[in-house]
N, C-alpha and C. Protein backbone atom coordinates (compact mmCIF):
# COMPACT_ATOMS: atom_id res chain seq x y z
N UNK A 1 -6.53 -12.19 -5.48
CA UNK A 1 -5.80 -11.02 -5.96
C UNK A 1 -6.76 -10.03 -6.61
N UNK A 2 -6.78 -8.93 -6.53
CA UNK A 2 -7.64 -7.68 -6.76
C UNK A 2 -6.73 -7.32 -8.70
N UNK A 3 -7.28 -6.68 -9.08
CA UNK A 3 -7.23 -6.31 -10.68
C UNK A 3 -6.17 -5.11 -10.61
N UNK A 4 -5.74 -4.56 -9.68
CA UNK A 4 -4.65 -3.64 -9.47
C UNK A 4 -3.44 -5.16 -9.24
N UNK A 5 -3.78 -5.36 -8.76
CA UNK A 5 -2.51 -5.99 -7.95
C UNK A 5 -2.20 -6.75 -9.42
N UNK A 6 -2.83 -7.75 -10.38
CA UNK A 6 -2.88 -8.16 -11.31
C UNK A 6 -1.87 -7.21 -12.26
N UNK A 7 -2.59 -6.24 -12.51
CA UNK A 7 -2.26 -5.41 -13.45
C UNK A 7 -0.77 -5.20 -13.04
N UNK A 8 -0.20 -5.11 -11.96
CA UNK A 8 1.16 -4.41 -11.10
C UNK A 8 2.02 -5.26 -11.76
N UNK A 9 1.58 -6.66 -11.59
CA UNK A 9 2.04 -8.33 -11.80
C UNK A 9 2.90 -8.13 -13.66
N UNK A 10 1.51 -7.88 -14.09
CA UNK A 10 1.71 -8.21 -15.68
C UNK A 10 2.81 -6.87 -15.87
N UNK A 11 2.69 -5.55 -15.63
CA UNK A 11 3.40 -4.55 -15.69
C UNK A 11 4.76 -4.82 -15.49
N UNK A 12 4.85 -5.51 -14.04
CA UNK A 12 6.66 -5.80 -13.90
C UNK A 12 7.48 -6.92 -14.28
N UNK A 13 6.39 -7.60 -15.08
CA UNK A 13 6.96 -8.72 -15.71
C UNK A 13 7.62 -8.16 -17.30
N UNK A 14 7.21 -7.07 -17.51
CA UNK A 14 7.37 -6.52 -19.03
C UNK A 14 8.68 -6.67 -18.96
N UNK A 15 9.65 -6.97 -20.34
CA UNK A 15 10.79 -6.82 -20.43
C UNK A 15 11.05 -5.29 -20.34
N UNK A 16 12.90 -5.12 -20.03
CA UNK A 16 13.10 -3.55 -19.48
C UNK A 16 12.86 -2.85 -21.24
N UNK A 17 12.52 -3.13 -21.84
CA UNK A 17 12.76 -2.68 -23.24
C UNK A 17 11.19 -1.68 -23.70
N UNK A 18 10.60 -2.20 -22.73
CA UNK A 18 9.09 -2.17 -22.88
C UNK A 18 8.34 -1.80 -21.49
N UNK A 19 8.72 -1.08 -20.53
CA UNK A 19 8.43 -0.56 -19.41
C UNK A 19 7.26 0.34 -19.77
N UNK A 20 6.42 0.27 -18.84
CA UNK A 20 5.27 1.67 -19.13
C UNK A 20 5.60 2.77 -18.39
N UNK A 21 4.92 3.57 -18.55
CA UNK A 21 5.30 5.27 -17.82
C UNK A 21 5.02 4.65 -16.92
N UNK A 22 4.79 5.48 -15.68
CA UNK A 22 4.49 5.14 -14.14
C UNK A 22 3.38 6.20 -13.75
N UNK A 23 3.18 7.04 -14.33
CA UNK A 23 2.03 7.89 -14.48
C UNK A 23 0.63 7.17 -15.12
N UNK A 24 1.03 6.93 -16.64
CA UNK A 24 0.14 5.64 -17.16
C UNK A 24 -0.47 4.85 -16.54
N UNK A 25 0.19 4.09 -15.94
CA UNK A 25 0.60 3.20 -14.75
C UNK A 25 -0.86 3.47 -13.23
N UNK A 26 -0.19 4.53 -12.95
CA UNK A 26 -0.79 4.77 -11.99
C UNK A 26 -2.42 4.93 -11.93
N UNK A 27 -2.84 5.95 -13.43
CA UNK A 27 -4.43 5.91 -13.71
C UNK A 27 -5.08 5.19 -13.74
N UNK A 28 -4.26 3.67 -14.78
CA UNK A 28 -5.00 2.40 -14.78
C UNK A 28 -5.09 1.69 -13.39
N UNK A 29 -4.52 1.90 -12.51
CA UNK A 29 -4.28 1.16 -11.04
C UNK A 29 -5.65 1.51 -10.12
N UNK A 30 -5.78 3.31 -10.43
CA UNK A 30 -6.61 3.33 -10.04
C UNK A 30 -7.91 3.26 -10.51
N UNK A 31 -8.14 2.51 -11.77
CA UNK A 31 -9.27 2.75 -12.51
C UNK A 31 -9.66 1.14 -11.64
N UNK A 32 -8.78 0.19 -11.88
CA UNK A 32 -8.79 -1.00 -11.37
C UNK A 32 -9.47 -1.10 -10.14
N UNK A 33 -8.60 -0.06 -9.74
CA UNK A 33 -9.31 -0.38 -7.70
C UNK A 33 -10.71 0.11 -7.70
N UNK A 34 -11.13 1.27 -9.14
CA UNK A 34 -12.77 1.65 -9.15
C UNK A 34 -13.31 0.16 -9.18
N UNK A 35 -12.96 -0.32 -10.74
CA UNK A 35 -13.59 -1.13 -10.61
C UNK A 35 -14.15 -2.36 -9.65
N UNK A 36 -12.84 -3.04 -8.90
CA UNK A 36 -12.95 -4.01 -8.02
C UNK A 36 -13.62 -3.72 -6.69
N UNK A 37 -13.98 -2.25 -6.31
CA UNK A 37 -14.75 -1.56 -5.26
C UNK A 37 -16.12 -1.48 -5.62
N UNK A 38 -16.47 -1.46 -7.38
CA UNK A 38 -18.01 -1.25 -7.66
C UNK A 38 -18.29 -2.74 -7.83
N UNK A 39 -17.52 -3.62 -7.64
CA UNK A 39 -17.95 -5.52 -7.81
C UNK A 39 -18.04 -5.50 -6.36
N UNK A 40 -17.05 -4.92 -5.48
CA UNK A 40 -17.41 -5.50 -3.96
C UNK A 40 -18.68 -4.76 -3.16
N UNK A 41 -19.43 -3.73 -4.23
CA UNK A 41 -20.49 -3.27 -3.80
C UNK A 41 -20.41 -2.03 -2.67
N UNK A 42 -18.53 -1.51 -2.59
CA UNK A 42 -18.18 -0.82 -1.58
C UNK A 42 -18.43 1.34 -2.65
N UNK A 43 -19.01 0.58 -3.52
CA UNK A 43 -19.10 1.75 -4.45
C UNK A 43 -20.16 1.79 -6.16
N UNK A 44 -20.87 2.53 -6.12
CA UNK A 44 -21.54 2.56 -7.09
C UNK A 44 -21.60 3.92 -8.01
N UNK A 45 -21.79 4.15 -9.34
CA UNK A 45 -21.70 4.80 -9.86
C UNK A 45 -23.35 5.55 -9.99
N UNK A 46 -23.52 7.27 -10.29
CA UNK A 46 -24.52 7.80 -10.27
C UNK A 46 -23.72 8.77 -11.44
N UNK A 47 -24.31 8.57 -12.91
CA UNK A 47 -23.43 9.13 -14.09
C UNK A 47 -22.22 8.76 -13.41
N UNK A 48 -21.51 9.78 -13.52
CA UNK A 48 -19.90 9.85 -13.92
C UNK A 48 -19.43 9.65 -12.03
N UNK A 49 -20.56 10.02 -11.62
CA UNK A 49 -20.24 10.41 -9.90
C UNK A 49 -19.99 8.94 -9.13
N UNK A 50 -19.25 9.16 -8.18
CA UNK A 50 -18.84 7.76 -7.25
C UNK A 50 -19.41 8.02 -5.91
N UNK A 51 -20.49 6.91 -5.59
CA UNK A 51 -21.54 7.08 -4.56
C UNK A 51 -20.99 5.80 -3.60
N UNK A 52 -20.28 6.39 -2.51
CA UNK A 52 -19.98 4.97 -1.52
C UNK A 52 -20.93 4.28 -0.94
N UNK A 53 -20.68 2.97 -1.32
CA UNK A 53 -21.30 2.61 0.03
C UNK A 53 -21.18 2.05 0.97
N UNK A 54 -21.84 1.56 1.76
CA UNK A 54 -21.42 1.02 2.74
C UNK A 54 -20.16 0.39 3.00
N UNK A 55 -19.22 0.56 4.13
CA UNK A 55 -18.01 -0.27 4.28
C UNK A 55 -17.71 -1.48 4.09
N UNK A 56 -17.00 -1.83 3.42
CA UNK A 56 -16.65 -3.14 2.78
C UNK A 56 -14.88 -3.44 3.08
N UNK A 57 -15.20 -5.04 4.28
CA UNK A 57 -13.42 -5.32 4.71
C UNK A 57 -13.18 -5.94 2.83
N UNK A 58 -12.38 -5.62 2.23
CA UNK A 58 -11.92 -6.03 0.93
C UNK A 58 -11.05 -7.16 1.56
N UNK A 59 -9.59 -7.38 2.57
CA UNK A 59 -9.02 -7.97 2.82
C UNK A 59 -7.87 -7.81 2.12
N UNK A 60 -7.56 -6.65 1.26
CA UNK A 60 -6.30 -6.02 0.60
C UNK A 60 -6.14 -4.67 0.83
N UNK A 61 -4.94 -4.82 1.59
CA UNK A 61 -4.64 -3.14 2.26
C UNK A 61 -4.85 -1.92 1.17
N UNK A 62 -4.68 -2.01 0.31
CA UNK A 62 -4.57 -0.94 -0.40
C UNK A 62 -5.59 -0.61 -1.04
N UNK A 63 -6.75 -1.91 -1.15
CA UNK A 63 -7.86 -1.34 -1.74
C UNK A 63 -8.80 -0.94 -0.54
N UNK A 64 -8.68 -1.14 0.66
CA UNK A 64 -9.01 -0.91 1.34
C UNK A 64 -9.13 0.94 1.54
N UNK A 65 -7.53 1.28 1.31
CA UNK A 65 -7.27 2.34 1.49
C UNK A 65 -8.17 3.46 0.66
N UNK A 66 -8.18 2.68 -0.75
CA UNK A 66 -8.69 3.33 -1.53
C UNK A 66 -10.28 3.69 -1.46
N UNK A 67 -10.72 2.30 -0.62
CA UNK A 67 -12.53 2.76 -0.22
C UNK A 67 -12.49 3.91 0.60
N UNK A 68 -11.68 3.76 1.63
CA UNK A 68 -11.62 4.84 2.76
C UNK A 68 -11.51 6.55 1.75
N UNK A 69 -10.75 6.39 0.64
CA UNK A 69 -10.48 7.74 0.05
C UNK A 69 -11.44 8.16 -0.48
N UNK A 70 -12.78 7.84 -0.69
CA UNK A 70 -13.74 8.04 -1.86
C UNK A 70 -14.21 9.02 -0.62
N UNK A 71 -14.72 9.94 -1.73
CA UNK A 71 -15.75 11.32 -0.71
C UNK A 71 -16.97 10.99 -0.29
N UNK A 72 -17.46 11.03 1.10
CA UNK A 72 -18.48 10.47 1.87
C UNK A 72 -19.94 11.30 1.89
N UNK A 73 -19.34 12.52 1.04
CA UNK A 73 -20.68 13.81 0.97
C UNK A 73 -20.72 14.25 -0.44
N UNK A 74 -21.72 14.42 -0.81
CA UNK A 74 -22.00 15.12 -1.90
C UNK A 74 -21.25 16.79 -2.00
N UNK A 75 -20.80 17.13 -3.42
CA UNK A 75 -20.51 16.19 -4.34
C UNK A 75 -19.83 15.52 -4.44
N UNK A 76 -20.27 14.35 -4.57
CA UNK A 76 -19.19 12.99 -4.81
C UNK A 76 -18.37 13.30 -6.42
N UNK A 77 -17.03 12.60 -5.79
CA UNK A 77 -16.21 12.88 -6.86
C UNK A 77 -16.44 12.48 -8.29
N UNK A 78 -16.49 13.15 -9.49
CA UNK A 78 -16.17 12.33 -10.34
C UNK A 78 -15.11 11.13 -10.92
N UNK A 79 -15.86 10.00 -11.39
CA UNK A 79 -14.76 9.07 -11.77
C UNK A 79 -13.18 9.54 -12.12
N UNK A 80 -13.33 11.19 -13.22
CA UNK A 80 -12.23 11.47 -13.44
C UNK A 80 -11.26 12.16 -12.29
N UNK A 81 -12.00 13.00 -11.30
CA UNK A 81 -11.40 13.53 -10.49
C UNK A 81 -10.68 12.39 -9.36
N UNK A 82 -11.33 11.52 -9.16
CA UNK A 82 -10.90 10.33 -8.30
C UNK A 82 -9.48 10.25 -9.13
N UNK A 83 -10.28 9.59 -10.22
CA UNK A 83 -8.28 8.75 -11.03
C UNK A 83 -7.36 10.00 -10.44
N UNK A 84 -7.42 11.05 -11.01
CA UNK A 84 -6.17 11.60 -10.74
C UNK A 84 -5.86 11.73 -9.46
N UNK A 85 -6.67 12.26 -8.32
CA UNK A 85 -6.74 12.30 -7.11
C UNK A 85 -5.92 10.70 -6.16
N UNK A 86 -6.48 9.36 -6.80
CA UNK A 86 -5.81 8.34 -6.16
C UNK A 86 -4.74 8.39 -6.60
N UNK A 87 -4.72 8.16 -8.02
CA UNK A 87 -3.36 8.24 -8.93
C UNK A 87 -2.05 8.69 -9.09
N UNK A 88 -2.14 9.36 -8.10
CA UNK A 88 -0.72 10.25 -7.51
C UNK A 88 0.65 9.26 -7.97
N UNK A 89 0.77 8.40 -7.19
CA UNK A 89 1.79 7.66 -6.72
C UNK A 89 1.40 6.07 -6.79
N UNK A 90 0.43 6.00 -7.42
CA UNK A 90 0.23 4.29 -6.82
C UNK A 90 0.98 3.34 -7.62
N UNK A 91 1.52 3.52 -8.54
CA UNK A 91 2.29 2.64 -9.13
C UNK A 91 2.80 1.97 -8.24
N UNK A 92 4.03 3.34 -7.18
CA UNK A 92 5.07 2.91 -6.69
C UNK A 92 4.55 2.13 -5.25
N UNK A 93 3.47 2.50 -4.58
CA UNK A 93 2.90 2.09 -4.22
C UNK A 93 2.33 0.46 -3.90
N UNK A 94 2.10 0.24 -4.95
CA UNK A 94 1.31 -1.23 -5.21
C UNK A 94 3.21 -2.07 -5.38
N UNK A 95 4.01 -1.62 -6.07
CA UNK A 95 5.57 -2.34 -6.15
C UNK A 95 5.71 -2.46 -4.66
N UNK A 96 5.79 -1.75 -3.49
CA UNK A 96 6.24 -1.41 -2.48
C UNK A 96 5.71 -2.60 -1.64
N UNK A 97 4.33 -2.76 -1.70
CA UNK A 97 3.21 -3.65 -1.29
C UNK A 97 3.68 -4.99 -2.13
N UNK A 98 3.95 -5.01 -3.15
CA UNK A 98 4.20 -6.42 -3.73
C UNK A 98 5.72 -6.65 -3.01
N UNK A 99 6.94 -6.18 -3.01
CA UNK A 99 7.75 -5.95 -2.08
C UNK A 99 8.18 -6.84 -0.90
N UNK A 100 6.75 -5.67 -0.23
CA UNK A 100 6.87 -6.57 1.34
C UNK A 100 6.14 -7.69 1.34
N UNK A 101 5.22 -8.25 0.42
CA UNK A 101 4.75 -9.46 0.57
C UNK A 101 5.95 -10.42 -0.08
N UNK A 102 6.77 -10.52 -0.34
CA UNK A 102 7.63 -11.26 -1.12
C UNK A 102 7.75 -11.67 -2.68
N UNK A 103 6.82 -11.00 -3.04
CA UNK A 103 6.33 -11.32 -4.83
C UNK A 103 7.57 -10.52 -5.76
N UNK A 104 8.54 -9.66 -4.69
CA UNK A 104 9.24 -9.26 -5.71
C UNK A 104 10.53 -9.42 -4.90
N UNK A 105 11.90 -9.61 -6.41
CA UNK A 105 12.80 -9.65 -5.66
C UNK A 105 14.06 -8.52 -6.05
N UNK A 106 15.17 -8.30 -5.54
CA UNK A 106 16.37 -7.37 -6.05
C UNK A 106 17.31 -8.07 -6.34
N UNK A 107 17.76 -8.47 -7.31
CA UNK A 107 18.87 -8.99 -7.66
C UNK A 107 20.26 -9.14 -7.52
N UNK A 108 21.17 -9.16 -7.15
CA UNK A 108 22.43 -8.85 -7.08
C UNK A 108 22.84 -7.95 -8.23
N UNK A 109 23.58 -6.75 -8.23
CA UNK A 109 23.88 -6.52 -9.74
C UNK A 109 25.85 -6.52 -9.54
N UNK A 110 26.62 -5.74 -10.10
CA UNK A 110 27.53 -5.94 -10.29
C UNK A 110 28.12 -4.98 -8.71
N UNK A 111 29.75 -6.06 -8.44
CA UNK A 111 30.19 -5.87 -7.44
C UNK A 111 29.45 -6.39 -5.61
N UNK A 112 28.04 -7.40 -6.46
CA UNK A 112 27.36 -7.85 -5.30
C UNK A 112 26.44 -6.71 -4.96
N UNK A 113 26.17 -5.32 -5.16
CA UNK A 113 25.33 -4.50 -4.62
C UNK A 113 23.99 -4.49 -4.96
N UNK A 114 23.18 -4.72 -4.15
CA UNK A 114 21.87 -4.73 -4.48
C UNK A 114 21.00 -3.93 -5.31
N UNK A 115 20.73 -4.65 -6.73
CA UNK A 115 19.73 -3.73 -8.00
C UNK A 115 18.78 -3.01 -8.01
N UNK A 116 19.17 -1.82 -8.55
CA UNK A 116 17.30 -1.40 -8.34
C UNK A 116 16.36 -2.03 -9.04
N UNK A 117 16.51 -2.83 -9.92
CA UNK A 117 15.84 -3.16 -11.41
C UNK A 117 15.19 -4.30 -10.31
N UNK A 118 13.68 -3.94 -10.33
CA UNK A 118 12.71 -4.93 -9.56
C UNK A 118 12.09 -6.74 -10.47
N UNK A 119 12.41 -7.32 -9.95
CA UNK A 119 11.87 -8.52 -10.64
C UNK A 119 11.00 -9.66 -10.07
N UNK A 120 9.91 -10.31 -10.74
CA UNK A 120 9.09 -11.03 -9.86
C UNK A 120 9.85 -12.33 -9.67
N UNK A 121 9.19 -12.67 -8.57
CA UNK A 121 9.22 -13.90 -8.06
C UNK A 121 8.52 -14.91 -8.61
N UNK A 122 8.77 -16.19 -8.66
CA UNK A 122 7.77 -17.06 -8.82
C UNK A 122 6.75 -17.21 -7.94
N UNK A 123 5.65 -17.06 -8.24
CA UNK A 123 4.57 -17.18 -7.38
C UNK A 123 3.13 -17.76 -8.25
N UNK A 124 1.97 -17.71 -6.67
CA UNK A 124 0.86 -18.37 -7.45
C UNK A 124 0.47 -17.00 -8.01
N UNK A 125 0.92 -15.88 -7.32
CA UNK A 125 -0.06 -14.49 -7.88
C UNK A 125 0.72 -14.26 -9.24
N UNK A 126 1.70 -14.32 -9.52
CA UNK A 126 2.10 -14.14 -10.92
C UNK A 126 1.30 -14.85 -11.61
N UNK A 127 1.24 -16.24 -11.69
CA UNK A 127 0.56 -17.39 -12.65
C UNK A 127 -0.63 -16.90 -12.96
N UNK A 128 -1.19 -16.65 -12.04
CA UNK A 128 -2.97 -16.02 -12.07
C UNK A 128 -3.06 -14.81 -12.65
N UNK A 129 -2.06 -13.81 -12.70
CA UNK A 129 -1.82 -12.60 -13.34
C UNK A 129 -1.76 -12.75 -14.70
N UNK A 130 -0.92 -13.67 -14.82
CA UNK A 130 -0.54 -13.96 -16.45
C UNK A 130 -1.54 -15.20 -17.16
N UNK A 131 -2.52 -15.74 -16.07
CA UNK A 131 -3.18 -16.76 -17.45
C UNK A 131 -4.06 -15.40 -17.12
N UNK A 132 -4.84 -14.58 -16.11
CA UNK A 132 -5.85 -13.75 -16.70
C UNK A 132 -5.41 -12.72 -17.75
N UNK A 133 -4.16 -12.85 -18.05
CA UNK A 133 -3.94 -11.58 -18.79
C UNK A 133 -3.91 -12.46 -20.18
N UNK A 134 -3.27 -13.74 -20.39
CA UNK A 134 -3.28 -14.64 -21.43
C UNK A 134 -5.14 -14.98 -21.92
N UNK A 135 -5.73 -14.97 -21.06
CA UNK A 135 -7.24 -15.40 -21.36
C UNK A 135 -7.88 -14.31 -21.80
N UNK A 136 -7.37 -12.84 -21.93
CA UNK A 136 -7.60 -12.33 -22.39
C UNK A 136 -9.46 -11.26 -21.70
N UNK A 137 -9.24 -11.42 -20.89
CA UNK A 137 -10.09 -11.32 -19.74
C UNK A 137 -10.49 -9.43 -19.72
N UNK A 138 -11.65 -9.22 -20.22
CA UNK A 138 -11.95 -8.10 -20.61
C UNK A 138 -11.60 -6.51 -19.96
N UNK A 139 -11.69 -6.85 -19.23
CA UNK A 139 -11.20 -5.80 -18.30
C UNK A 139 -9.49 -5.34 -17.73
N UNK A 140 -9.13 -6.59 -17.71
CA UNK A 140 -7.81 -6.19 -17.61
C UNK A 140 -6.93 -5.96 -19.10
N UNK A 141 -8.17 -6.73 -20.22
CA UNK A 141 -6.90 -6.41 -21.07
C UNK A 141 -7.09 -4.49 -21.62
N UNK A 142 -8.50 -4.06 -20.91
CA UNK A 142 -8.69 -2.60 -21.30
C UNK A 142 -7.55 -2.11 -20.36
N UNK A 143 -7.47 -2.42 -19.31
CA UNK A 143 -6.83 -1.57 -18.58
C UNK A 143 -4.99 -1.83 -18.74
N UNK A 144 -5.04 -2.96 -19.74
CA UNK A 144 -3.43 -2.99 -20.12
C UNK A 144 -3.40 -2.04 -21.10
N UNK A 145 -4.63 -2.06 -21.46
CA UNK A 145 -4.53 -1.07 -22.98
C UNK A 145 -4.45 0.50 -22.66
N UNK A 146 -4.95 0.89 -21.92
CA UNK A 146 -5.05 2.23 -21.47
C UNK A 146 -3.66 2.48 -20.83
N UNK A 147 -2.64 1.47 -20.19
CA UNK A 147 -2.03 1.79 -19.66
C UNK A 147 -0.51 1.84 -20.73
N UNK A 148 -0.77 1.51 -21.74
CA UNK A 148 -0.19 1.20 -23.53
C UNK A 148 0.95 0.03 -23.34
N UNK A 149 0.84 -0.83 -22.48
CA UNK A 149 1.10 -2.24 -22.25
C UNK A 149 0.79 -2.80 -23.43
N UNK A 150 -0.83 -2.99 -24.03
CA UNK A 150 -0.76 -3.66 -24.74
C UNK A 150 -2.06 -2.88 -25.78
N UNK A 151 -2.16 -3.88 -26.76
CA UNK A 151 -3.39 -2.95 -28.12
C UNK A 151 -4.49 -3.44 -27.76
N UNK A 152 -5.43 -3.09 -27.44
CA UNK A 152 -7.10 -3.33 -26.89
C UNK A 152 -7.60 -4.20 -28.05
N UNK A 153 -7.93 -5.47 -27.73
CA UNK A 153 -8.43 -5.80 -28.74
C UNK A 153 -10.10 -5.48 -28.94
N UNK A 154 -10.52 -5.81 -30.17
CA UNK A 154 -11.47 -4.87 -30.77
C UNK A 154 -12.69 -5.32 -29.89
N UNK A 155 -12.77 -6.85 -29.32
CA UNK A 155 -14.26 -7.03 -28.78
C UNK A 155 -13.92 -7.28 -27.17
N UNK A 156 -13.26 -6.37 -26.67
CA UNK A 156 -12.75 -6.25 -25.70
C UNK A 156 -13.89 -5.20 -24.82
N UNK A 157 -14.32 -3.94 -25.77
CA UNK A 157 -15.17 -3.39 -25.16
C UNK A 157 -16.46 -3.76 -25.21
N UNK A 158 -16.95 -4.63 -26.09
CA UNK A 158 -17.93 -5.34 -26.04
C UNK A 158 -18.20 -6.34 -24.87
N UNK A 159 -17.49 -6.52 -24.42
CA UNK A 159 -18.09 -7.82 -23.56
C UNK A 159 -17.41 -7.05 -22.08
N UNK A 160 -16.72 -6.11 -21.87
CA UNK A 160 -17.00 -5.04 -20.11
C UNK A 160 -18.46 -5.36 -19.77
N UNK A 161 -18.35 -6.36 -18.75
CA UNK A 161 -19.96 -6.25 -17.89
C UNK A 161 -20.11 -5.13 -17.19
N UNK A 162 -21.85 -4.39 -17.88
CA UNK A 162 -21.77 -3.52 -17.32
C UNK A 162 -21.90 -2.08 -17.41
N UNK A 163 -22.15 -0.96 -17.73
CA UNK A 163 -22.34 0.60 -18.02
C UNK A 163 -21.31 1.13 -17.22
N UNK A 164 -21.31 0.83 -15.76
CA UNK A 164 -20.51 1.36 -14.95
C UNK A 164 -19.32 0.99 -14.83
N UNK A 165 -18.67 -0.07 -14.92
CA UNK A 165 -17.26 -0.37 -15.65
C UNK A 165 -16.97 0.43 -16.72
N UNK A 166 -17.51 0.33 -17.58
CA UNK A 166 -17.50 0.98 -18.96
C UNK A 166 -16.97 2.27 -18.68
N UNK A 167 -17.86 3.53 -17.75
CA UNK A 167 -17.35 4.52 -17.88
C UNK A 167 -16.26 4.33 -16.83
N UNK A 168 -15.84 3.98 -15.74
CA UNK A 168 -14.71 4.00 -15.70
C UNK A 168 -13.19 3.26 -16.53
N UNK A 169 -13.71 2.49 -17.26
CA UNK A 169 -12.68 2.26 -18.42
C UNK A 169 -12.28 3.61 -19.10
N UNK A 170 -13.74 4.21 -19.83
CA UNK A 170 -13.16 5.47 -20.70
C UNK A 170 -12.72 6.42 -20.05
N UNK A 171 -13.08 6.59 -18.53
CA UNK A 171 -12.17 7.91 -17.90
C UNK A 171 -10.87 7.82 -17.85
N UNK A 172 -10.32 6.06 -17.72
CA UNK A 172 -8.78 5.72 -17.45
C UNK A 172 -8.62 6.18 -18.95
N UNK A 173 -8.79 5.68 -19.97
CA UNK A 173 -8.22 6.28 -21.65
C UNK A 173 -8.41 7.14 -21.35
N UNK A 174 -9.50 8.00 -21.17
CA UNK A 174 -8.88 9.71 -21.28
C UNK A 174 -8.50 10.56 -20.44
N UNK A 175 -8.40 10.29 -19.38
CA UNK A 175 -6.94 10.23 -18.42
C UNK A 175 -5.60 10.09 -19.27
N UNK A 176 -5.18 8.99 -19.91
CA UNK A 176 -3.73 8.27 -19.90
C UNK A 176 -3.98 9.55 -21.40
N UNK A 177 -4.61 10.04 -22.13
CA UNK A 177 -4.19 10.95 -22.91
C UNK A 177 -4.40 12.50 -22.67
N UNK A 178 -4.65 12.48 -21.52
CA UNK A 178 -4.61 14.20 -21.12
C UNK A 178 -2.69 14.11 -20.55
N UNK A 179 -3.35 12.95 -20.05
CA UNK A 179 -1.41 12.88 -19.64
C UNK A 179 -0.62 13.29 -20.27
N UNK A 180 -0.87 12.16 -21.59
CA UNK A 180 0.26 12.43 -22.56
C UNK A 180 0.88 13.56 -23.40
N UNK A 181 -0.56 14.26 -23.20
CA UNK A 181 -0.99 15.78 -24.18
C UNK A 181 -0.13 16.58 -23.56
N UNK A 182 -0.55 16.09 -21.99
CA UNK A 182 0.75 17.01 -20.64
C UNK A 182 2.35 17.13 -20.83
N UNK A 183 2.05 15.36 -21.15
CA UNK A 183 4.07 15.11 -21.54
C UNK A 183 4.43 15.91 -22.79
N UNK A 184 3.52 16.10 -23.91
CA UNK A 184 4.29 16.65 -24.94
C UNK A 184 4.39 17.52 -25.03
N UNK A 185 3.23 18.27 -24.56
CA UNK A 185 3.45 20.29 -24.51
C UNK A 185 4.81 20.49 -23.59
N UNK A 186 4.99 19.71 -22.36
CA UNK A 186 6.64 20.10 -21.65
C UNK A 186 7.39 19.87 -22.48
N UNK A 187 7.61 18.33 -23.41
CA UNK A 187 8.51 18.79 -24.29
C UNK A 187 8.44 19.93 -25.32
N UNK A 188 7.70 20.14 -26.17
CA UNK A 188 7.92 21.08 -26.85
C UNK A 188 8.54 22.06 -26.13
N UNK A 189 7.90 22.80 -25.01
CA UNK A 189 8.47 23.78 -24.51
C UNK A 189 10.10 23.52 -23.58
N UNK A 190 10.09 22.17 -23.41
CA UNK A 190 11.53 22.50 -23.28
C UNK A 190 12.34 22.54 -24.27
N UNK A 191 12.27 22.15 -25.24
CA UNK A 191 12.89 21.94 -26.92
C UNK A 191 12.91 23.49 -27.26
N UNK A 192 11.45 24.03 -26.89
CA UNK A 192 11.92 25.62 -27.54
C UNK A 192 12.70 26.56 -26.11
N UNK A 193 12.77 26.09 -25.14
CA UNK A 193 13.89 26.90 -24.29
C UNK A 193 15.26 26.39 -24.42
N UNK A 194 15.54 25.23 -25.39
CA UNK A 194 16.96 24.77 -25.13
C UNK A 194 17.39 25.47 -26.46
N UNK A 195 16.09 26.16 -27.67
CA UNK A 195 16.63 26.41 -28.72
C UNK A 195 17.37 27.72 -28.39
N UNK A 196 16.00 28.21 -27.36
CA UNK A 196 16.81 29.87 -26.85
C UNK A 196 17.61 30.20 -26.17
N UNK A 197 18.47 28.61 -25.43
CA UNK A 197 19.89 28.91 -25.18
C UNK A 197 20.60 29.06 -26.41
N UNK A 198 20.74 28.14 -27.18
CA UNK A 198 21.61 27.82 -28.29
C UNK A 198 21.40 28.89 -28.85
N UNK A 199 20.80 29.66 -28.82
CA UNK A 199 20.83 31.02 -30.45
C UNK A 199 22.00 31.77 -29.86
């Protein structure tokens, strides 16, 4: 199992009380697939820049997809321009993919009609999702953290093998707060257009 797919795992296991954005969501997914592309050697970092290399079968469709997306000419993208660039949609994405492999199921809800409310299956990829997320396993627990799943613990960034992990860790955090900066200026401004109905 790839560190996206992981991350998807621990995400939809959250109780509904405690759901993450899907935007959130999506940055860390793709920070994940950086990372697991610069371990399969299908990608290396030059500063902030993402230098492909050579083709690499991963054997997971989607990270696959994601090698294929990296820019093949200079200038190569930055780490940050990538996140947002993959980041579109992959949340829903990677659910869709867990889905059709059977890892997730729909419940019956009331009157027998089939739920939207997605839930895992028992599986071996859950188990492995959740002791790496229980072991506390450096990288995914940054990227739970960035994704505000969970609180980064403190020697968490200490032990990221690595420089080039590293900066794609901090592009996913400051990603998931340009976001947020995004979400709140719409609210404000819708708060001050609903005031200038009401006057």
């Amino acid at each position: 199992m790839t560190t996206a797919r992981d991350l998807t795992l621990v995400a939809l296991a959250l109780p509904t009380e405690r759901s993450v954005a899907q935007g959130d969501l999506s940055l860390a997914l793709a920070g994940a697939e950086a990372i697991d592309l610069l371990k399969s050697g299908a990608l290396r970092l030059d500063g902030d820049r993402m230098v492909p290399g050579p083709p690499v079968a991963t054997g997971d469709r989607l990270l696959d997809q994601a090698a294929a997306s990296l820019t093949r000419r200079e200038p190569y993208d930055t780490v940050a321009e990538w996140l947002w660039r993959r980041g579109g949609e992959l949340a829903a994405a990677y659910v869709d993919d867990l889905d059709r492999a059977g890892l997730v199921i729909h419940p019956r809800g009331h009157l027998g009609f089939r739920s939207t409310r997605t839930v895992l299956a028992e599986s071996q990829a859950r188990r492995g999702a959740e002791e790496r997320r229980a072991t506390g396993e450096p990288v995914l627990a940054a990227l739970l953290a960035a994704a505000g799943i969970e609180e980064e613990p403190d020697e968490a960034a200490e032990s990221v093998d690595g420089d080039a992990v590293t900066t794609v860790l901090a592009a996913v955090g400051d990603a998931v707060t340009q976001l947020e900066a995004v979400r709140l200026r719409r609210d404000v401004e819708q708060a001050a257009f609903d005031n200038v109905w009401r006057a």
